[in-house]
C-alpha atoms as a PDB file:
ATOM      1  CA  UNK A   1     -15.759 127.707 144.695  1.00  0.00           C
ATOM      2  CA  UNK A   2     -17.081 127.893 141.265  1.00  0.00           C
ATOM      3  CA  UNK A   3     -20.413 128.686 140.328  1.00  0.00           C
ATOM      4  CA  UNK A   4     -23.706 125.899 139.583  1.00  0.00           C
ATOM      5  CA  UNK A   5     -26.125 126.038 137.697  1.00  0.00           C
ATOM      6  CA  UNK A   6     -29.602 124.791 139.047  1.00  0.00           C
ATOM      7  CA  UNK A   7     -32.744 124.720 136.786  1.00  0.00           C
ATOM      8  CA  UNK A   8     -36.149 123.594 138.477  1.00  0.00           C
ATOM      9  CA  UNK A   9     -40.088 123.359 137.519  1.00  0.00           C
ATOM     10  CA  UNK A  10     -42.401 124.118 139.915  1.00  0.00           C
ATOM     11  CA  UNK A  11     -45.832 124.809 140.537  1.00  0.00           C
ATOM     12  CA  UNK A  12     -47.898 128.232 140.959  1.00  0.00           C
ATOM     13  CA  UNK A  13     -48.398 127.550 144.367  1.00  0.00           C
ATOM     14  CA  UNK A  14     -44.810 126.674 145.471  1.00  0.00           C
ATOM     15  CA  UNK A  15     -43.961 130.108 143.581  1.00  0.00           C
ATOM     16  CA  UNK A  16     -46.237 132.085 146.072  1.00  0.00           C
ATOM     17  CA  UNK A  17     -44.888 130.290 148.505  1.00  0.00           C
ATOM     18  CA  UNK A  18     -41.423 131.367 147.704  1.00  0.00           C
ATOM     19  CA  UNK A  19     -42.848 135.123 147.556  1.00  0.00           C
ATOM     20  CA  UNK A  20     -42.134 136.083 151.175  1.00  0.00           C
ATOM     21  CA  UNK A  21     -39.021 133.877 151.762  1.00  0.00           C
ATOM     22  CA  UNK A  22     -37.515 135.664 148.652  1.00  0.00           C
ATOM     23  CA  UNK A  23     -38.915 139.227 149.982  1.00  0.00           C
ATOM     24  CA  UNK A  24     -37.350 138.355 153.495  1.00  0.00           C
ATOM     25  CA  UNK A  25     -33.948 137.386 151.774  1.00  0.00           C
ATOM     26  CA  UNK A  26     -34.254 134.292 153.816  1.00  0.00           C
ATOM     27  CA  UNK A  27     -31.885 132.640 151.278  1.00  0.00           C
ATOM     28  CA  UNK A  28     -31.754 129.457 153.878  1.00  0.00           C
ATOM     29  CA  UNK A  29     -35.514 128.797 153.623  1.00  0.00           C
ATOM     30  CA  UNK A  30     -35.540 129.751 150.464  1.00  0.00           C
ATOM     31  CA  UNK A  31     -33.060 127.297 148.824  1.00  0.00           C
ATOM     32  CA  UNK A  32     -34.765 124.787 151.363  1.00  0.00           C
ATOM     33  CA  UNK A  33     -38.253 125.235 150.070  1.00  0.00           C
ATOM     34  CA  UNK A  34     -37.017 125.163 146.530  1.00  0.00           C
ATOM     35  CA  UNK A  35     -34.671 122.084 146.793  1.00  0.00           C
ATOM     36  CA  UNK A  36     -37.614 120.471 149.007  1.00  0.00           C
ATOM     37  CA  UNK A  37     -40.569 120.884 146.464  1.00  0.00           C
ATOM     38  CA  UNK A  38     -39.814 121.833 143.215  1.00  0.00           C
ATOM     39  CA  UNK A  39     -38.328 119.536 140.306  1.00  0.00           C
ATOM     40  CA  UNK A  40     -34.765 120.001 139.715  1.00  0.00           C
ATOM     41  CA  UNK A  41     -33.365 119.557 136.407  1.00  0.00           C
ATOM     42  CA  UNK A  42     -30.995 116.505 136.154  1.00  0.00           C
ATOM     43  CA  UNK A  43     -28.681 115.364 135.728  1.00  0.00           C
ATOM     44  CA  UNK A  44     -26.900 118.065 137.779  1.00  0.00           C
ATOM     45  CA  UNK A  45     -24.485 120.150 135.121  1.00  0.00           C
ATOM     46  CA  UNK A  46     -21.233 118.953 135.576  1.00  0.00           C
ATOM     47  CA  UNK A  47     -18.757 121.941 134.420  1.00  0.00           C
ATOM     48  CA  UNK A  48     -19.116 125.202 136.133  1.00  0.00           C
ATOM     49  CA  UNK A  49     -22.114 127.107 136.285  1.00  0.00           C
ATOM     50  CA  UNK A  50     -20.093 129.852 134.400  1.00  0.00           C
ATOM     51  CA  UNK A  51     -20.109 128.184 131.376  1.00  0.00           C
ATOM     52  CA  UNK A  52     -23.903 127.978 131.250  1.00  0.00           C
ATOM     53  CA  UNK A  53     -24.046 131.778 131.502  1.00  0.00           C
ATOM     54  CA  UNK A  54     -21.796 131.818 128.546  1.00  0.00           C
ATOM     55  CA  UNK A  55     -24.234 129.359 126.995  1.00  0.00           C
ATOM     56  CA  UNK A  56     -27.019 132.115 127.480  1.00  0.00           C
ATOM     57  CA  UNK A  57     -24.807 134.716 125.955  1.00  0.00           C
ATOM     58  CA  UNK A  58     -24.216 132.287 122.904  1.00  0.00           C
ATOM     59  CA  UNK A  59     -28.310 131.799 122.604  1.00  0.00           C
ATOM     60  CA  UNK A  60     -28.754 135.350 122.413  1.00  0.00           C
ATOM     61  CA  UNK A  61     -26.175 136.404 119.444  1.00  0.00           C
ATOM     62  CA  UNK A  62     -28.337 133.650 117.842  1.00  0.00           C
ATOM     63  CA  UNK A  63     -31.392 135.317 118.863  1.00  0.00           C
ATOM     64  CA  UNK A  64     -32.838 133.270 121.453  1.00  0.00           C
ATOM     65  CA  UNK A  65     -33.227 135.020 124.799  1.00  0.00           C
ATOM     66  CA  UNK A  66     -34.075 133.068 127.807  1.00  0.00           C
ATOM     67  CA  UNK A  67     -36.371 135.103 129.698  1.00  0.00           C
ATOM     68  CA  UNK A  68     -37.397 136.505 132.749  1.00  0.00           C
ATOM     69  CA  UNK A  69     -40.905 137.016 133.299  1.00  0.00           C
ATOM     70  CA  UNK A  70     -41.009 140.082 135.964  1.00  0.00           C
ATOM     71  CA  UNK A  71     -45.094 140.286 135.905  1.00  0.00           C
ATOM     72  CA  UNK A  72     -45.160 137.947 138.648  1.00  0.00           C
ATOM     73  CA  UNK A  73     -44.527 139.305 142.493  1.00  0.00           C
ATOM     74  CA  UNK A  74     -42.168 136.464 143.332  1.00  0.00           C
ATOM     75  CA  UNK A  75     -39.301 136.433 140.546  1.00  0.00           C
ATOM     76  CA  UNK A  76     -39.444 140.772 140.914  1.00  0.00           C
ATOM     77  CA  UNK A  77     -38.360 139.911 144.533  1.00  0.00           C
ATOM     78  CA  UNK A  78     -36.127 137.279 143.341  1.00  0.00           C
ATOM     79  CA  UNK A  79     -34.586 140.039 141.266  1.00  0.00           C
ATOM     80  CA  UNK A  80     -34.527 142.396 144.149  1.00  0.00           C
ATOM     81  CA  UNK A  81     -32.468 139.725 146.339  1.00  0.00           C
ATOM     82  CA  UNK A  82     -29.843 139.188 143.953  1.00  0.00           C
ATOM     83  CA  UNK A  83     -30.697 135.106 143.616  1.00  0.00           C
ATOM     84  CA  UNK A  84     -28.628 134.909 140.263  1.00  0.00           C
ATOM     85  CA  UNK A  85     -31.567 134.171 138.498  1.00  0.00           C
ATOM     86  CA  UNK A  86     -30.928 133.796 134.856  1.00  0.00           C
ATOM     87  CA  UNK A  87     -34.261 132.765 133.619  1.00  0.00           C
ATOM     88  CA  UNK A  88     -37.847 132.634 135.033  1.00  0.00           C
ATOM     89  CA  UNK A  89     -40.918 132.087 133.121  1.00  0.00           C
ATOM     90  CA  UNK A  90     -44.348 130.144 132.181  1.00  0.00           C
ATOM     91  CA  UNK A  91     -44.570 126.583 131.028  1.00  0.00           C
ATOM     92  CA  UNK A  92     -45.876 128.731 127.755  1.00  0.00           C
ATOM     93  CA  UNK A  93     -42.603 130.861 127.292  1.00  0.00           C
ATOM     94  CA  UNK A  94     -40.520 127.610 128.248  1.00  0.00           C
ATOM     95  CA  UNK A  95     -41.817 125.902 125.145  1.00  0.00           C
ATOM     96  CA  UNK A  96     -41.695 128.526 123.318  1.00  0.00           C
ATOM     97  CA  UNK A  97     -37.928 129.155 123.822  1.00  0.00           C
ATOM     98  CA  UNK A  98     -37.290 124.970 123.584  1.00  0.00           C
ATOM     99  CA  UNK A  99     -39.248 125.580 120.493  1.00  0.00           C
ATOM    100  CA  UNK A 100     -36.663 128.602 118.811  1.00  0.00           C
ATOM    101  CA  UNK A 101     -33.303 126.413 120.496  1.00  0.00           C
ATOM    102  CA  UNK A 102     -34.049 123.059 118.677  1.00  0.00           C
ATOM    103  CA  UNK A 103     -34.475 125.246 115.549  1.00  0.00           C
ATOM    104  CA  UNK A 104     -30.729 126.171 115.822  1.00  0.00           C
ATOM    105  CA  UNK A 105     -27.680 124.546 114.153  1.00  0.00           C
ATOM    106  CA  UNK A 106     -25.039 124.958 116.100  1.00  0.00           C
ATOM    107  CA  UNK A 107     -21.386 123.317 115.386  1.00  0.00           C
ATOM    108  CA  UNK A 108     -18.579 122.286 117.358  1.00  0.00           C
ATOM    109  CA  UNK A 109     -16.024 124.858 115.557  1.00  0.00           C
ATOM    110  CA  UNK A 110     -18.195 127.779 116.325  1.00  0.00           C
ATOM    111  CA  UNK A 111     -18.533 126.607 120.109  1.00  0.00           C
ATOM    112  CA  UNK A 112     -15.037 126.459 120.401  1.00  0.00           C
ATOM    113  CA  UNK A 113     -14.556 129.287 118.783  1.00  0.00           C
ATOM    114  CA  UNK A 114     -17.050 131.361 120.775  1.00  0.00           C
ATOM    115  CA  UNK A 115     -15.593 130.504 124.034  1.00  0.00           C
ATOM    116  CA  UNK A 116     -12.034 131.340 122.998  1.00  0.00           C
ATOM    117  CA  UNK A 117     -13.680 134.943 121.951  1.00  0.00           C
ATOM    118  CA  UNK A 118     -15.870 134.966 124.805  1.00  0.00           C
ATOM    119  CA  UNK A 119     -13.151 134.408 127.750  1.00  0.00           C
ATOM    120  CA  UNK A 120      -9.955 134.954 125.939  1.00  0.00           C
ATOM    121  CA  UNK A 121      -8.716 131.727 126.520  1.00  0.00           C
ATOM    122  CA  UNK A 122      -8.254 128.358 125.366  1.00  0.00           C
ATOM    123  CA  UNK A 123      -9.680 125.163 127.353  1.00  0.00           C
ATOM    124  CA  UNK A 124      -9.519 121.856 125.891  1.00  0.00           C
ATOM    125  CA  UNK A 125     -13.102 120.766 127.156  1.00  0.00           C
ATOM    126  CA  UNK A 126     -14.877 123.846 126.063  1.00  0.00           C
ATOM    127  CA  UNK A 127     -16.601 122.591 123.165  1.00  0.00           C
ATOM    128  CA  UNK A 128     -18.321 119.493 125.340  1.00  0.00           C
ATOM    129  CA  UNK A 129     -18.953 121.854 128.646  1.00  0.00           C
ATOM    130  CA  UNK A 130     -20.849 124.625 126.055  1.00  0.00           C
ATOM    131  CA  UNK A 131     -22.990 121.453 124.518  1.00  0.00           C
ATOM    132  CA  UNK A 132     -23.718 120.108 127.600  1.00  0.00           C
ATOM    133  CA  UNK A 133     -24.304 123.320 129.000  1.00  0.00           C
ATOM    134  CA  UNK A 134     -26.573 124.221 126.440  1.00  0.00           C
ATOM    135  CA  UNK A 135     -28.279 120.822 126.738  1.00  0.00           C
ATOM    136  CA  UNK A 136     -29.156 121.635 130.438  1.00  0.00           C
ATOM    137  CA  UNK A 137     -30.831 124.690 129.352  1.00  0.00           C
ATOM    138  CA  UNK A 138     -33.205 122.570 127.266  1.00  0.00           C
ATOM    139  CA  UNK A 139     -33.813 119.718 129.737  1.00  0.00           C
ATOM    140  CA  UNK A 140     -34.810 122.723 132.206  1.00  0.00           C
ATOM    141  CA  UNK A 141     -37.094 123.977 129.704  1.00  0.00           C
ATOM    142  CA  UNK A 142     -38.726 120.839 128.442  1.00  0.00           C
ATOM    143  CA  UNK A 143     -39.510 120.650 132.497  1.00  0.00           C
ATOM    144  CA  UNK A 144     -42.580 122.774 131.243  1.00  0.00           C
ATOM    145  CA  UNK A 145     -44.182 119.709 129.381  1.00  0.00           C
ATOM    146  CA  UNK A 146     -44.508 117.450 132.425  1.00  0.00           C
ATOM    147  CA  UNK A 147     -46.809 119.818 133.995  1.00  0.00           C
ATOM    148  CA  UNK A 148     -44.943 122.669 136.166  1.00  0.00           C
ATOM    149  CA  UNK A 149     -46.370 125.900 135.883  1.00  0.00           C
ATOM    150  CA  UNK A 150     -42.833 127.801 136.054  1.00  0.00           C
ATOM    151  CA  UNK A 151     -39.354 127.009 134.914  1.00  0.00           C
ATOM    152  CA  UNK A 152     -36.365 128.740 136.923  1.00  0.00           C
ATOM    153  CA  UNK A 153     -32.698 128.212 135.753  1.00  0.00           C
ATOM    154  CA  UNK A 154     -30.438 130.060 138.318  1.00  0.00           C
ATOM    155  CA  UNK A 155     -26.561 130.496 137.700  1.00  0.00           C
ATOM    156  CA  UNK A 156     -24.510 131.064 140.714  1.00  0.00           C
END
């Protein structure tokens, strides 16, 4: 099975409320609860979730680092349970990061070539699954202007 991606916005309260699921590893309820209540980012990605942790990779050799804000009880036990979180952090951060990604020019040579480094191989839809997948990461962050307190991009 290959890996997803799944990016959601949710509120402070629904993130205490995934505290003791999370500290239980009660991955059943948890995925429930989050699935149930939060807003997920869509559309759903449609390549593998793989190539949207490649995506992150990219962001950071261009200095953008999606991050993970530990301060908060619930993402530390998030951490602790091994929920493939890739990025967790305040509507703040979100823009913030949205902010420093739109700033970047990024062409379809250097996508290309990036995966070919990255993997070692050659795929004939990389270029469009590394745009798209770098498109999701932005339409999960820009979940932090309609209102949600925290925005979550998992990869897994």
């Amino acid at each position: 099975m290959s890996q997803i991606a799944s990016g959601f916005g949710l509120s402070s309260s629904l993130m205490n409320q995934l505290l003791p699921l999370a500290e239980d590893r009660n991955y059943k309820a948890f995925w429930s609860l989050l699935f149930d209540q939060a807003t997920e980012t869509t559309p759903n990605y449609s390549f593998s979730g793989s190539v949207v942790a490649i995506a992150t990779v990219y962001l950071e050799g261009k200095g953008v680092r999606l991050p993970v804000n530990d301060a908060h009880p619930t993402v530390r036990a998030m951490l602790s349970a091994e929920l493939s979180l890739e990025m967790c952090c305040e509507a703040e951060q979100a823009v913030a990061v949205l902010a420093a990604m739109q700033q970047l020019e990024i062409d379809d040579s250097e996508l290309g070539s990036y995966y070919v480094e990255f993997t070692g191989e050659e795929w004939d839809q990389a270029i469009d699954a590394l745009r798209e997948g770098l498109d999701y990461i932005k339409r999960t962050l820009l979940l932090a202007q309609s209102g949600y307190d925290w925005i979550m991009l998992f990869i897994g």
